[in-house]
PDB file of N, CA and C in Angstrom:
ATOM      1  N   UNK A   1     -21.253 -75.549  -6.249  1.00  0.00           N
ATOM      2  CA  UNK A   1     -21.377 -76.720  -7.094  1.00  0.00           C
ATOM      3  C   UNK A   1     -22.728 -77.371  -6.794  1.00  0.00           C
ATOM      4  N   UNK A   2     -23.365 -77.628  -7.700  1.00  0.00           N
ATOM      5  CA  UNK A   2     -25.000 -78.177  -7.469  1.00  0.00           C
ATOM      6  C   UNK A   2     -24.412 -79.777  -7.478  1.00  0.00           C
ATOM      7  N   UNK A   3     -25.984 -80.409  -6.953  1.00  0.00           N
ATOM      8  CA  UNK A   3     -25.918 -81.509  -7.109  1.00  0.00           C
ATOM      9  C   UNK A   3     -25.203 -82.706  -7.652  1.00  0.00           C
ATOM     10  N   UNK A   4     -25.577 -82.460  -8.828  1.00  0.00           N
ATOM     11  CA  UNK A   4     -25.559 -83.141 -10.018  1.00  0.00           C
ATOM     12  C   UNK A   4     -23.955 -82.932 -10.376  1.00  0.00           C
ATOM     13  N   UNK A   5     -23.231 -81.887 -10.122  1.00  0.00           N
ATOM     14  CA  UNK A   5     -21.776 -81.564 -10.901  1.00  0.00           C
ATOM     15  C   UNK A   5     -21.118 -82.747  -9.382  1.00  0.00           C
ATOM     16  N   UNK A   6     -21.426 -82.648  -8.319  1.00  0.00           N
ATOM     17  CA  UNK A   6     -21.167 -83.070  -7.326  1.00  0.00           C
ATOM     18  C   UNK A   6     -20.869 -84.886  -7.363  1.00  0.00           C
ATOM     19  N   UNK A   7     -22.024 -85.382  -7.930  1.00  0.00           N
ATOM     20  CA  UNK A   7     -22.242 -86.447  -7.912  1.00  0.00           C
ATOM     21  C   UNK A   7     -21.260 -86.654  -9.538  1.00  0.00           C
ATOM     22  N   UNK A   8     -20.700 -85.960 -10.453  1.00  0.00           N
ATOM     23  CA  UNK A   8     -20.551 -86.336 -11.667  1.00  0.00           C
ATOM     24  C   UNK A   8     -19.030 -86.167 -10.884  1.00  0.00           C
ATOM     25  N   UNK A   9     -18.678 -85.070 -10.480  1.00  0.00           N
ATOM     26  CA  UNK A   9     -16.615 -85.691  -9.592  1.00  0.00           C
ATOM     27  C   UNK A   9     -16.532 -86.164  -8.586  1.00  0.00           C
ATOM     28  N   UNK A  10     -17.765 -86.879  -7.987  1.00  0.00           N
ATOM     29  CA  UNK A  10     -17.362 -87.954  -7.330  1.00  0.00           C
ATOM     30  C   UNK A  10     -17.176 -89.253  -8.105  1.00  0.00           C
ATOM     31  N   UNK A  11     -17.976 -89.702  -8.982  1.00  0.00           N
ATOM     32  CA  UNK A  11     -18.149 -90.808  -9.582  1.00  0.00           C
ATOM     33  C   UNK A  11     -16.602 -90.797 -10.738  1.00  0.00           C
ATOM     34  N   UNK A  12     -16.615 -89.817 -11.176  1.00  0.00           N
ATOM     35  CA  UNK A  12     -15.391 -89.263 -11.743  1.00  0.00           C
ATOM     36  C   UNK A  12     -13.856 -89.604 -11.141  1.00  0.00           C
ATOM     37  N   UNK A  13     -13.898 -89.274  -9.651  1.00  0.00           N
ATOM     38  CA  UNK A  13     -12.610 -89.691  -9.263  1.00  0.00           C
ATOM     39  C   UNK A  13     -12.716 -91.353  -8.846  1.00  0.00           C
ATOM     40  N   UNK A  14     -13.551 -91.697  -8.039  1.00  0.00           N
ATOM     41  CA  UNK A  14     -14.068 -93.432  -7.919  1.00  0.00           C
ATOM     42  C   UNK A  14     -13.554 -93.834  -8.785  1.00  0.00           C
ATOM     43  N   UNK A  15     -14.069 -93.492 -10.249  1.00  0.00           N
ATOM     44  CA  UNK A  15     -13.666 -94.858 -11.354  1.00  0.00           C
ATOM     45  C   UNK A  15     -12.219 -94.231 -11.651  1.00  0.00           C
ATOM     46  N   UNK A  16     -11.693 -92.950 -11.790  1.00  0.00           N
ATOM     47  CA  UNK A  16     -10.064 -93.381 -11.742  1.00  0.00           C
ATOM     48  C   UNK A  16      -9.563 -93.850 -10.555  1.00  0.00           C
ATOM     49  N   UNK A  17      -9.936 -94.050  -8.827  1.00  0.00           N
ATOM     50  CA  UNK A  17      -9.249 -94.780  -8.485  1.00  0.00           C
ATOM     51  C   UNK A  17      -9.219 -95.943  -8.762  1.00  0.00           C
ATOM     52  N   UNK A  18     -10.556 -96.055  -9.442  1.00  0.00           N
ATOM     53  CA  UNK A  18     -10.432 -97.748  -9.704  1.00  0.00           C
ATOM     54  C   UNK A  18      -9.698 -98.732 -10.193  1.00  0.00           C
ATOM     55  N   UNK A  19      -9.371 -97.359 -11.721  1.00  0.00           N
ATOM     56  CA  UNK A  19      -8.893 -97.981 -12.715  1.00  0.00           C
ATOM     57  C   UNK A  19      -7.481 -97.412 -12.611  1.00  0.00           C
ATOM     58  N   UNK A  20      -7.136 -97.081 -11.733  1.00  0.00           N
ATOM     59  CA  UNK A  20      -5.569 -96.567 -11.253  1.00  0.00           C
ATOM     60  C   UNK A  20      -5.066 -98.532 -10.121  1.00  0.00           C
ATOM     61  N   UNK A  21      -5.940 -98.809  -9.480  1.00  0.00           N
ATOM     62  CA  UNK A  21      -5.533-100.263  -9.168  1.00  0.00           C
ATOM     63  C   UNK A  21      -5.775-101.089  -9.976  1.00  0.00           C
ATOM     64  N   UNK A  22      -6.447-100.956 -10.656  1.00  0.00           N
ATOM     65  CA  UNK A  22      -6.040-101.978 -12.011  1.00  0.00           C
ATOM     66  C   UNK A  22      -5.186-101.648 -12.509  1.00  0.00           C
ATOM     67  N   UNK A  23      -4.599-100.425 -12.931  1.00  0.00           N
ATOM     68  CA  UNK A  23      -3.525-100.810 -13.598  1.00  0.00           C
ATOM     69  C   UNK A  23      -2.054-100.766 -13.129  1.00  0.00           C
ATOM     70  N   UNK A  24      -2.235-101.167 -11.451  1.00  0.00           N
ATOM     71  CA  UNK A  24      -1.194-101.276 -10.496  1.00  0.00           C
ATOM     72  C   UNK A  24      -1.279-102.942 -10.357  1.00  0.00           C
ATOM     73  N   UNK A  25      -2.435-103.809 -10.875  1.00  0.00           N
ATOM     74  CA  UNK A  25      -1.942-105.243 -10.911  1.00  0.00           C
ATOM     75  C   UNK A  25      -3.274-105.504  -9.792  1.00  0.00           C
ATOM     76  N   UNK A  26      -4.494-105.251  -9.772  1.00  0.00           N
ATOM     77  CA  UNK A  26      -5.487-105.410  -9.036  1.00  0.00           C
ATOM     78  C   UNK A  26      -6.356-106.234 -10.124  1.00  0.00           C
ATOM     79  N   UNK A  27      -7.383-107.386 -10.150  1.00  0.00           N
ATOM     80  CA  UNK A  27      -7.934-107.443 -11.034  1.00  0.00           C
ATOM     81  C   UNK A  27      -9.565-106.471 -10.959  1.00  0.00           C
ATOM     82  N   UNK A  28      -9.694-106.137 -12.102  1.00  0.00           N
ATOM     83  CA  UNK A  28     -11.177-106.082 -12.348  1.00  0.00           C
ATOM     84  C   UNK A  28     -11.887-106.145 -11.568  1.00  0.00           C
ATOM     85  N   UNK A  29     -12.273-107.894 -10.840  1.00  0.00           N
ATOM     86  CA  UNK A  29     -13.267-107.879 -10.574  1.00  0.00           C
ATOM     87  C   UNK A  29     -13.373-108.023  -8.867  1.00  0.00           C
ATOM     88  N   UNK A  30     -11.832-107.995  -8.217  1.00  0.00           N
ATOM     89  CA  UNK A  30     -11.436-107.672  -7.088  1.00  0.00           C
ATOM     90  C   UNK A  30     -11.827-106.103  -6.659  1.00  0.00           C
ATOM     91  N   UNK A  31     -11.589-105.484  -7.573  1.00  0.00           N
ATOM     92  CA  UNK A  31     -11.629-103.636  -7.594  1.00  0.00           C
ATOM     93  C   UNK A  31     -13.195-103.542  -7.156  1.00  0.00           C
ATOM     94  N   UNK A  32     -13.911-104.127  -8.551  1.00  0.00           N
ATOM     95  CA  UNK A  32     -15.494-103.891  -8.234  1.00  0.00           C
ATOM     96  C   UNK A  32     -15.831-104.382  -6.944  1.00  0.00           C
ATOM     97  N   UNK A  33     -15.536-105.650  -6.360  1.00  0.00           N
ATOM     98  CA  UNK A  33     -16.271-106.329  -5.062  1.00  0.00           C
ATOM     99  C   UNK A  33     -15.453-105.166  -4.067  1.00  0.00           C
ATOM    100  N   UNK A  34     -14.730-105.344  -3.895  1.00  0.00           N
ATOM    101  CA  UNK A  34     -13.914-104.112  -2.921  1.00  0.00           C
ATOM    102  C   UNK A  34     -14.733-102.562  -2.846  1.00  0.00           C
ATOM    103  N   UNK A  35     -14.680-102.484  -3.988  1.00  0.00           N
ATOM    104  CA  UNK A  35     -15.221-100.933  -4.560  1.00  0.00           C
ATOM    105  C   UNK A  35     -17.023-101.003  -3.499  1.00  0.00           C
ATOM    106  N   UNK A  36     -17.725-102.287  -3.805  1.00  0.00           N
ATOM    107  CA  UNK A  36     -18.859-102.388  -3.460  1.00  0.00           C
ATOM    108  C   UNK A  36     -19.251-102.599  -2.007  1.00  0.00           C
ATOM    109  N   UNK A  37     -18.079-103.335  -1.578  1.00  0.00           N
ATOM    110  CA  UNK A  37     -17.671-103.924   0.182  1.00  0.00           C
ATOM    111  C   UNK A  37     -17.842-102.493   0.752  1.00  0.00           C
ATOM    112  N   UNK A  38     -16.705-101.872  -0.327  1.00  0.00           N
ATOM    113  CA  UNK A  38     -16.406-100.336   1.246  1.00  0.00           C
ATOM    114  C   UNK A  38     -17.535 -99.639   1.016  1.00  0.00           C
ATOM    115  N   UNK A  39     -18.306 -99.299   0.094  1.00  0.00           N
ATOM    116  CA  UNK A  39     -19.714 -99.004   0.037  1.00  0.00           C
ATOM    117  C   UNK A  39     -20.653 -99.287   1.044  1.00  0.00           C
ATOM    118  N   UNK A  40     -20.816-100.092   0.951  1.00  0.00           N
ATOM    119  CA  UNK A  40     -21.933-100.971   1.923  1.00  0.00           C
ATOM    120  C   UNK A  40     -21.780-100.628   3.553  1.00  0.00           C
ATOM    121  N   UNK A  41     -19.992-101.004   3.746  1.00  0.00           N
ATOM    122  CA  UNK A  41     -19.883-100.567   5.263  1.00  0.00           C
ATOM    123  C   UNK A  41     -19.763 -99.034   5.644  1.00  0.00           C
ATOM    124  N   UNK A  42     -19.334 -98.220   4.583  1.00  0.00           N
ATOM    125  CA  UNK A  42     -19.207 -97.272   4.252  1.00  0.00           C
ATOM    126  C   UNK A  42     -21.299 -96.729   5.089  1.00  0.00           C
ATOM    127  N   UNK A  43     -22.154 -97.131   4.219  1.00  0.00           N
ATOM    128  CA  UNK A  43     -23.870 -96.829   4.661  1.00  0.00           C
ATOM    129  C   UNK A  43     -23.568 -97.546   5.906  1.00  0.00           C
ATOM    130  N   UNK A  44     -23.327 -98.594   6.344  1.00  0.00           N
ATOM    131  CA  UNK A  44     -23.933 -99.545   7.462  1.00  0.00           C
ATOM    132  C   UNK A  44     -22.998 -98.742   9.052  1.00  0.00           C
ATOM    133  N   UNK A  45     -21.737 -97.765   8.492  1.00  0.00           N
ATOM    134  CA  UNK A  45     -21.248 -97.105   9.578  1.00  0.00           C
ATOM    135  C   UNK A  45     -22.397 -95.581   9.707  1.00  0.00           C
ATOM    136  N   UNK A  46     -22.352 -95.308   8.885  1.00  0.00           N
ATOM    137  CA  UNK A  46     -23.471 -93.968   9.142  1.00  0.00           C
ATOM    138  C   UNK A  46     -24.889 -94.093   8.946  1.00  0.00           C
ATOM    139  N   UNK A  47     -25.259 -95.129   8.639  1.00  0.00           N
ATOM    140  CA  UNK A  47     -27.008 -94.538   9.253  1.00  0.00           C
ATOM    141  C   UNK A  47     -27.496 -95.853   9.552  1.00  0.00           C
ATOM    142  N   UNK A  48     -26.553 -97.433   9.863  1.00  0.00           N
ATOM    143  CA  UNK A  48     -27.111 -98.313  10.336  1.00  0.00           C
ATOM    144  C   UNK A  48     -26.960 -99.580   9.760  1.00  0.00           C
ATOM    145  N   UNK A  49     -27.436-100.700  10.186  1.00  0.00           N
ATOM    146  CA  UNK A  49     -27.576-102.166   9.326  1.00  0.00           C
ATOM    147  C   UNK A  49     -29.154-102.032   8.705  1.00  0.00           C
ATOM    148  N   UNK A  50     -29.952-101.866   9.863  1.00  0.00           N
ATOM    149  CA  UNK A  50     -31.569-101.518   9.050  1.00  0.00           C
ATOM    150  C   UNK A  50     -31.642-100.469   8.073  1.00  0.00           C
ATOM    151  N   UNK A  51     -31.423 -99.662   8.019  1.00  0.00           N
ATOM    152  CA  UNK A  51     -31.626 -98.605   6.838  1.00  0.00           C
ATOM    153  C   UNK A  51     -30.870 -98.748   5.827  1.00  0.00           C
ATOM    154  N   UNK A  52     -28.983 -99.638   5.917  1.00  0.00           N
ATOM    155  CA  UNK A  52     -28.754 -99.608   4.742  1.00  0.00           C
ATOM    156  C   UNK A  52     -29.426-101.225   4.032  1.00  0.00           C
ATOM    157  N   UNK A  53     -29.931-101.995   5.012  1.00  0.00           N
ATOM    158  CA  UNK A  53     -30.392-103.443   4.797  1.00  0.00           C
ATOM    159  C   UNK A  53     -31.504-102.952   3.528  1.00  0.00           C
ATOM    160  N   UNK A  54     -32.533-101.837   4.186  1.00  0.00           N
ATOM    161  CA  UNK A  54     -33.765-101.521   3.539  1.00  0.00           C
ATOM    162  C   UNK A  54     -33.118-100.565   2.293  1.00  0.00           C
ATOM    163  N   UNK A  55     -32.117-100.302   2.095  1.00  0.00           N
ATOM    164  CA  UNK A  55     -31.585 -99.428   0.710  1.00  0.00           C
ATOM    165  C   UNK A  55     -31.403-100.636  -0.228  1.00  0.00           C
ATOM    166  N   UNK A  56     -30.313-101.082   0.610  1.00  0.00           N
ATOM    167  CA  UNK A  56     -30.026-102.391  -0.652  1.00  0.00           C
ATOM    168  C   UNK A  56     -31.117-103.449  -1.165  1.00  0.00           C
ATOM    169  N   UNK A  57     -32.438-103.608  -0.045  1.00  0.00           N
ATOM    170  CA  UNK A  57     -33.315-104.309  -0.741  1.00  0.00           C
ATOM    171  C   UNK A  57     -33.920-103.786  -1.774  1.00  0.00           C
ATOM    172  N   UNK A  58     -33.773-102.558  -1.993  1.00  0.00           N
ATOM    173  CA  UNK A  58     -34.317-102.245  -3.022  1.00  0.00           C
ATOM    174  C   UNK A  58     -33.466-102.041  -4.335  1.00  0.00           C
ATOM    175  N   UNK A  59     -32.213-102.401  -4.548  1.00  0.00           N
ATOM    176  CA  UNK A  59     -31.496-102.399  -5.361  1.00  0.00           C
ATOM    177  C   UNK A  59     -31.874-103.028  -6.808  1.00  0.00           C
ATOM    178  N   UNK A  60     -32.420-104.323  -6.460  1.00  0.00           N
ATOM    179  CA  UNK A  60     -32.586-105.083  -7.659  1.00  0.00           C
ATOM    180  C   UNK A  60     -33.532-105.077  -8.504  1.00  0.00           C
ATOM    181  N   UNK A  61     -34.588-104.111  -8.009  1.00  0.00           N
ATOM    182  CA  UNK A  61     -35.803-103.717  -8.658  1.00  0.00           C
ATOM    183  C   UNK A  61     -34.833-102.394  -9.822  1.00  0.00           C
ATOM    184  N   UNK A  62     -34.329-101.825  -9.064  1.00  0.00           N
ATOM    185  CA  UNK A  62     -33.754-100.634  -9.910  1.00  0.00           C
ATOM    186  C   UNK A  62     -32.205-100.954 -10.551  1.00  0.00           C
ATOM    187  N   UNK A  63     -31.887-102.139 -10.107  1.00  0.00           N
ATOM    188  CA  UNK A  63     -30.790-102.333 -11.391  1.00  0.00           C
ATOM    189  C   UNK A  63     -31.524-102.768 -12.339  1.00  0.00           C
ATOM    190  N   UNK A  64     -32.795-103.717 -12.705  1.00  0.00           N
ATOM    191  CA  UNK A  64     -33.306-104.392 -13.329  1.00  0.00           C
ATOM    192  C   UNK A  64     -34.467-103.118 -14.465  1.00  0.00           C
ATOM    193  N   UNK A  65     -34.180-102.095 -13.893  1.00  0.00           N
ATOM    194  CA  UNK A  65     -35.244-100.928 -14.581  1.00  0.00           C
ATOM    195  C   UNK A  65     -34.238-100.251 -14.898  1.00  0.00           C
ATOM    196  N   UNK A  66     -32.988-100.069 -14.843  1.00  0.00           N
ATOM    197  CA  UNK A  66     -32.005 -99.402 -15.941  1.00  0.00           C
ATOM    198  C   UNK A  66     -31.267 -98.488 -14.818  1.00  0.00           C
ATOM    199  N   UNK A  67     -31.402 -98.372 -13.571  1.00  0.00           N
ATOM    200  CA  UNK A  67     -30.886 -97.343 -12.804  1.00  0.00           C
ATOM    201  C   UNK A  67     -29.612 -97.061 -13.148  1.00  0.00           C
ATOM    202  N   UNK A  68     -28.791 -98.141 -13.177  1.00  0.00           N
ATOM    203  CA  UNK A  68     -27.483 -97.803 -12.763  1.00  0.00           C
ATOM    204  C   UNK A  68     -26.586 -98.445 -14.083  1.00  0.00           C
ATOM    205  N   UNK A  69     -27.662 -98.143 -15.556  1.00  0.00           N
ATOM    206  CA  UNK A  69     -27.261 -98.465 -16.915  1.00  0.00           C
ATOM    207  C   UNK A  69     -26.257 -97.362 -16.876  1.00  0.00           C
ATOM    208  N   UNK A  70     -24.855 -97.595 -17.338  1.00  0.00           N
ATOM    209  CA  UNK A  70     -24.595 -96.392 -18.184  1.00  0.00           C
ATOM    210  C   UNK A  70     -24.507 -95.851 -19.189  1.00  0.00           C
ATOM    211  N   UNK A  71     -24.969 -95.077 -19.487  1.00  0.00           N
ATOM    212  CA  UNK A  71     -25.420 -93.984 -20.770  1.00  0.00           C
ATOM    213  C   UNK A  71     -24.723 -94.027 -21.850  1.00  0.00           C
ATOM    214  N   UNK A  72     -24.961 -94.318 -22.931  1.00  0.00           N
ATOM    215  CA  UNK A  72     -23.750 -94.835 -23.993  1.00  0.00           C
ATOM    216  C   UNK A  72     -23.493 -93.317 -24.667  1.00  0.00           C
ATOM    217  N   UNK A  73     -24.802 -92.394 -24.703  1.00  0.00           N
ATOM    218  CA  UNK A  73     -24.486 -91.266 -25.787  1.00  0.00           C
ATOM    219  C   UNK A  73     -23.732 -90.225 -24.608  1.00  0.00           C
ATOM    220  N   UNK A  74     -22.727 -89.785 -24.839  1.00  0.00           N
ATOM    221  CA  UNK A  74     -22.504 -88.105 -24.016  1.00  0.00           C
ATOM    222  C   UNK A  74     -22.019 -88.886 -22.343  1.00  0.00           C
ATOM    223  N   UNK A  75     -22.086 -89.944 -22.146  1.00  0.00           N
ATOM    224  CA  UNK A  75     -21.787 -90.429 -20.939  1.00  0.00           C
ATOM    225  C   UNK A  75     -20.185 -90.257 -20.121  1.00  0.00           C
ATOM    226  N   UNK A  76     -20.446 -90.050 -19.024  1.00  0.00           N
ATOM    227  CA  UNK A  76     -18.812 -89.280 -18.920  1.00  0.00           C
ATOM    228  C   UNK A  76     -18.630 -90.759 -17.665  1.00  0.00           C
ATOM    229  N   UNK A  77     -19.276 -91.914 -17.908  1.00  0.00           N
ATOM    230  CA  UNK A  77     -18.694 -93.497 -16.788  1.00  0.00           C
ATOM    231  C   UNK A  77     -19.507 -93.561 -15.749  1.00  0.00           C
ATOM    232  N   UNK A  78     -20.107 -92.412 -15.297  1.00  0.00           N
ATOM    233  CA  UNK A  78     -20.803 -92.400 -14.316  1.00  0.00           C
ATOM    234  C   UNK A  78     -22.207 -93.424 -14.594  1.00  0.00           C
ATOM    235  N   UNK A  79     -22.503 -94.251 -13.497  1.00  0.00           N
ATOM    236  CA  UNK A  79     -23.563 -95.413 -13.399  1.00  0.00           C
ATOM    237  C   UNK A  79     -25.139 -94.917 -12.734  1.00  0.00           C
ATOM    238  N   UNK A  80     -25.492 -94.328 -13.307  1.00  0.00           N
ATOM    239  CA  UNK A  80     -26.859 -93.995 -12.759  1.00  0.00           C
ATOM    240  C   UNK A  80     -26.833 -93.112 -12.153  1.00  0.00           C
ATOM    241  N   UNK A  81     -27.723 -92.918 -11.300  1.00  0.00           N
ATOM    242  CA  UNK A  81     -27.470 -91.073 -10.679  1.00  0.00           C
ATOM    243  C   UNK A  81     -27.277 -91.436  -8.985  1.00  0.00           C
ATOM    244  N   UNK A  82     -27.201 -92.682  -8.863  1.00  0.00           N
ATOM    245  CA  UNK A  82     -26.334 -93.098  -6.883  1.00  0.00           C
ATOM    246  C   UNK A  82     -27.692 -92.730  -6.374  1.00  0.00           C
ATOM    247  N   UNK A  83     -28.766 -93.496  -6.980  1.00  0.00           N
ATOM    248  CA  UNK A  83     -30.263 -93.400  -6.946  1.00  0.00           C
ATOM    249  C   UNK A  83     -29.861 -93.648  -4.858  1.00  0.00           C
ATOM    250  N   UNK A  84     -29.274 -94.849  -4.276  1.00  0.00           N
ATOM    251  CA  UNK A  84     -29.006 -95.049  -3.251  1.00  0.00           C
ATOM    252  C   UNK A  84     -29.240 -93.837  -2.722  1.00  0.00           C
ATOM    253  N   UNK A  85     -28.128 -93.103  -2.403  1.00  0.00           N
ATOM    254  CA  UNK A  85     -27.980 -91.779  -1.829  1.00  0.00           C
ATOM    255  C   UNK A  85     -28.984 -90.897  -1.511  1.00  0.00           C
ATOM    256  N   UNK A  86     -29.202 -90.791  -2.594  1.00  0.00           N
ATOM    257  CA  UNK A  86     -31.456 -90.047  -2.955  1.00  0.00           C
ATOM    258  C   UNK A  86     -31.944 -90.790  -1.319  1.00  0.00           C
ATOM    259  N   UNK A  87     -32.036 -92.244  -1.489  1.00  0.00           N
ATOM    260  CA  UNK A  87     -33.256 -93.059  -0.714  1.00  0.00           C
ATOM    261  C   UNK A  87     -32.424 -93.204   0.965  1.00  0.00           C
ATOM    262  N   UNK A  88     -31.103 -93.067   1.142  1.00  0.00           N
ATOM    263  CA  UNK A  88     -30.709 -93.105   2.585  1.00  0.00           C
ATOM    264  C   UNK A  88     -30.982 -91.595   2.917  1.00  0.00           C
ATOM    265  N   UNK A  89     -30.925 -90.317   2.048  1.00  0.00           N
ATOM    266  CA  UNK A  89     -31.229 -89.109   3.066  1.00  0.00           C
ATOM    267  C   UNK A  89     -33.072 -89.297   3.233  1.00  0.00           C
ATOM    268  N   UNK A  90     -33.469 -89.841   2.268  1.00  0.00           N
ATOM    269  CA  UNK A  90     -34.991 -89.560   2.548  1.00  0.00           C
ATOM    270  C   UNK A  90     -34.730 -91.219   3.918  1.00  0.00           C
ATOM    271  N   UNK A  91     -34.865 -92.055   4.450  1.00  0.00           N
ATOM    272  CA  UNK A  91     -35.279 -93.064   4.941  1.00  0.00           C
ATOM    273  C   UNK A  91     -34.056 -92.585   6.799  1.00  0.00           C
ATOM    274  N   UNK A  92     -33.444 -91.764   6.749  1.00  0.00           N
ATOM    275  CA  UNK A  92     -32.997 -91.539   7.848  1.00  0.00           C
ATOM    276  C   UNK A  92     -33.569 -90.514   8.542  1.00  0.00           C
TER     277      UNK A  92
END
């Protein structure tokens, strides 16, 4: 499995767990902050507080340039290409 198919069933199963606690009585926007929490500690257990500090500073430049738009034509939910991921193997 290359890359790219890799990153498309991960993102794939994520948003049905997501949307499997929502529709167990989770709201929305509990799911997303949660979803984003275990993320974060998720980087900050494997490669640090500085390296994931220096990932996330760069977040807002690239939400603000379309990174993590999702694709309206042919789009299968997935949010950008987890540009993150790219920048913690290169910065470790």
């Amino acid at each position: 499995m290359d890359e790219h198919q890799q990153r498309d069933l991960a993102a794939q199963r994520i948003l049905e767990a997501m949307q499997s606690a929502i529709d167990e009585g989770a709201s929305s926007e509990v799911v997303k902050l949660v979803t984003l929490s275990a993320a974060v500690t998720n980087f900050v257990s494997d490669y640090g507080e500085e390296a994931t500090a220096n990932i996330v500073e760069s977040l807002p430049d690239k939400i603000r340039n379309g990174a993590f738009t999702r694709q309206e034509s042919g789009g299968n939910g997935e949010a950008g290409d987890a540009e993150t991921g790219d920048e913690q193997a290169n910065d470790s």
